[in-house]
N, C-alpha and C. Protein backbone atom coordinates (compact mmCIF):
# COMPACT_ATOMS: atom_id res chain seq x y z
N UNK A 1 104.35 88.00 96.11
CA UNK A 1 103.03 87.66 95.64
C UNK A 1 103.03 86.27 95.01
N UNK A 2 103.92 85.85 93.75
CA UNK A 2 104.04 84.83 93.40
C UNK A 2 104.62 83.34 94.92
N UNK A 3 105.01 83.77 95.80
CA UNK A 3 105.70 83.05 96.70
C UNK A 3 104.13 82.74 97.49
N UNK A 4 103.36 83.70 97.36
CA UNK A 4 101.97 82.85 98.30
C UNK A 4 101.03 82.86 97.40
N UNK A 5 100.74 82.81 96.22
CA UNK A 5 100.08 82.63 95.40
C UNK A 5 100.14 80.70 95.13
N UNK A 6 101.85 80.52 95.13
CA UNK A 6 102.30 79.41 95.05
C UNK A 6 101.76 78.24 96.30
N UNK A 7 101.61 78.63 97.15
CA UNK A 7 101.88 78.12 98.88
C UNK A 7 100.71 78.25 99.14
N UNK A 8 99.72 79.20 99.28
CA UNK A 8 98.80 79.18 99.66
C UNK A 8 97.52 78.76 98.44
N UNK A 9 97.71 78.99 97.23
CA UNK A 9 96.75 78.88 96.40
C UNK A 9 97.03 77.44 95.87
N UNK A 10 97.68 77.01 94.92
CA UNK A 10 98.16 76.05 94.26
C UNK A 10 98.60 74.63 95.19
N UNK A 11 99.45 74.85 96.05
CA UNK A 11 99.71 73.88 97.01
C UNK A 11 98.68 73.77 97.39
N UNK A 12 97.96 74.41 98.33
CA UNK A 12 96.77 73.86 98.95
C UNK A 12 95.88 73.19 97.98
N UNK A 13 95.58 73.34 96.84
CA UNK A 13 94.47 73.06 95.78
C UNK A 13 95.48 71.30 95.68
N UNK A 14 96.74 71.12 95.18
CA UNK A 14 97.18 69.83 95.13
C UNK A 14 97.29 69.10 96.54
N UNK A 15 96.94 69.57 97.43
CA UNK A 15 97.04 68.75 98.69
C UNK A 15 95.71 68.05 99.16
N UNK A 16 94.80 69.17 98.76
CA UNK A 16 93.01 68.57 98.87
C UNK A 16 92.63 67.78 97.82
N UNK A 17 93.43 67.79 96.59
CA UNK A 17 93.23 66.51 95.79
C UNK A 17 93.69 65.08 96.27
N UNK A 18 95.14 65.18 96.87
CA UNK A 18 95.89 64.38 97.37
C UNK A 18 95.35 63.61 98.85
N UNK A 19 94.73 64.32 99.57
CA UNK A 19 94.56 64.19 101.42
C UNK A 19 93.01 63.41 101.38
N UNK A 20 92.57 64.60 100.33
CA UNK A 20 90.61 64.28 100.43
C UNK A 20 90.42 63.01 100.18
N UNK A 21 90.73 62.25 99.27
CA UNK A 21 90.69 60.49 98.75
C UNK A 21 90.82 59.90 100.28
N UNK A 22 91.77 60.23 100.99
CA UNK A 22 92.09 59.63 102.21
C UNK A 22 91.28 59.65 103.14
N UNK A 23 90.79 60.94 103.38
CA UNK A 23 90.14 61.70 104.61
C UNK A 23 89.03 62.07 103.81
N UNK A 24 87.62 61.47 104.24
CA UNK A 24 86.30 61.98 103.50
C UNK A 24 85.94 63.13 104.46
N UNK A 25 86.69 64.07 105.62
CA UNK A 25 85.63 64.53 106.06
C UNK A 25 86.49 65.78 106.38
N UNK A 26 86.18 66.90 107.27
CA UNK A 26 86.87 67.93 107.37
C UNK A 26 88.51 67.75 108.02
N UNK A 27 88.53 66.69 108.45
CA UNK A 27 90.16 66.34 108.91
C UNK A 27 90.85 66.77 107.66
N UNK A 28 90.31 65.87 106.57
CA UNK A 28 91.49 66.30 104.85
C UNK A 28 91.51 67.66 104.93
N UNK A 29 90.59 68.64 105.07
CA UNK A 29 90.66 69.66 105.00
C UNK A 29 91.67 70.73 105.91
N UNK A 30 91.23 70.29 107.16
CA UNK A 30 92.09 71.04 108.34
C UNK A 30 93.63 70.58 108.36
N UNK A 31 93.66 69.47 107.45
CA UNK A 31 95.37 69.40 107.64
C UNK A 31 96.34 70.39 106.74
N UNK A 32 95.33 70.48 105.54
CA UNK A 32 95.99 71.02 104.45
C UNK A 32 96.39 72.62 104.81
N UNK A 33 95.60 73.12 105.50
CA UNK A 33 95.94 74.60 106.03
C UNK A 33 97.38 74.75 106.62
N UNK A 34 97.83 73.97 107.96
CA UNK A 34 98.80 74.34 108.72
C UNK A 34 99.74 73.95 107.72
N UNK A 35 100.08 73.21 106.77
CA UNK A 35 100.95 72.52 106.10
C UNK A 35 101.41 73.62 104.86
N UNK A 36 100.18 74.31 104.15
CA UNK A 36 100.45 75.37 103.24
C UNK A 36 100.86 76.74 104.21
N UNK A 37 100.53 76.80 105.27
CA UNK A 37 100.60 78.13 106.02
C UNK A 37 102.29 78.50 106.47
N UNK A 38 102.58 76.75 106.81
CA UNK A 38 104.23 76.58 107.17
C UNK A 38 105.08 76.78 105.89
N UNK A 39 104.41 76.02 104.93
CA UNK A 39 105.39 75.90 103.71
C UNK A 39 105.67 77.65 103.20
N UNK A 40 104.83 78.12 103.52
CA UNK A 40 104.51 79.68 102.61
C UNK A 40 105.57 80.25 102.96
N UNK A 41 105.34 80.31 104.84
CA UNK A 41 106.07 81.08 105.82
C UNK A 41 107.78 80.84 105.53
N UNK A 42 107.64 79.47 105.40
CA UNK A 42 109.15 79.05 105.17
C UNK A 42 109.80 79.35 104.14
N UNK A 43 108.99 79.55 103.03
CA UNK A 43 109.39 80.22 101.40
C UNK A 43 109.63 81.75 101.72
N UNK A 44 109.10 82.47 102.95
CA UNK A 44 108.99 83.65 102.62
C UNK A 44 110.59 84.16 103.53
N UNK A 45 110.37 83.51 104.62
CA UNK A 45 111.14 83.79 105.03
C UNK A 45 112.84 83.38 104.59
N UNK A 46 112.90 82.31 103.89
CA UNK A 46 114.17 82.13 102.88
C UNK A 46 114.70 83.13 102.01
N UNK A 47 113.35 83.59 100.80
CA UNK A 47 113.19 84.59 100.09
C UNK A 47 113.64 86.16 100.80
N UNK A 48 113.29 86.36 101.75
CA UNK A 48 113.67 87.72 103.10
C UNK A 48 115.17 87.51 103.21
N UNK A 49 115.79 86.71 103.81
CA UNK A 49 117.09 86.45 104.00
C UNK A 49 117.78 86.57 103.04
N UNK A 50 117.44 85.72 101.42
CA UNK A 50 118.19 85.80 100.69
C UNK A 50 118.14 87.28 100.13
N UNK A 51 117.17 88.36 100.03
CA UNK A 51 117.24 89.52 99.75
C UNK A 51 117.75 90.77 100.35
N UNK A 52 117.92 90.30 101.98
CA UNK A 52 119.01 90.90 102.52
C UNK A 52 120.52 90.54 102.38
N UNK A 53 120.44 89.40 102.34
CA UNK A 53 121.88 89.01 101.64
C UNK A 53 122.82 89.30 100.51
N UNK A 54 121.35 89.48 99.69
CA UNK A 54 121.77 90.11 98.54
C UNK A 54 121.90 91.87 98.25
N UNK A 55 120.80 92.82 99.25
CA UNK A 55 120.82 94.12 99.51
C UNK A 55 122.50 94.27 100.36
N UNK A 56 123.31 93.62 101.27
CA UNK A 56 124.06 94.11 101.82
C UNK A 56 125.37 93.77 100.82
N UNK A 57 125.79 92.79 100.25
CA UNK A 57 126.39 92.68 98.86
C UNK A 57 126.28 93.99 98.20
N UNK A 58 125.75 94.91 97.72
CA UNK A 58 125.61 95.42 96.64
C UNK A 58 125.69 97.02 97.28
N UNK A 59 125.95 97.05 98.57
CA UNK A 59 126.85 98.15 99.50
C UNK A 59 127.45 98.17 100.05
């Protein structure tokens, strides 16, 4: 929860501050999606691995 709360909520909110100055129009907008959607995926799936890594350790 905290891992897409992070990625999808917060990141995206600092990226449309960051992109929008640049891009006045829905481009700033449409970039910021695939970019939080990857980052999330990529947090989640690190987070997955490392918890199987850590579930097979501990049997």
């Amino acid at each position: 929860m905290i891992i897409i709360l992070f990625g999808i909520c917060i990141l995206r909110t600092v990226l449309l501050f960051t992109i929008m100055p640049r891009w006045h129009d829905i481009r700033g907008i449409a970039v910021t999606y695939p970019i939080t959607w990857g980052m999330t995926a990529l947090c989640m799936m690190i987070y997955h691995a490392h918890m199987e890594h850590r579930s097979e350790k501990e049997r």
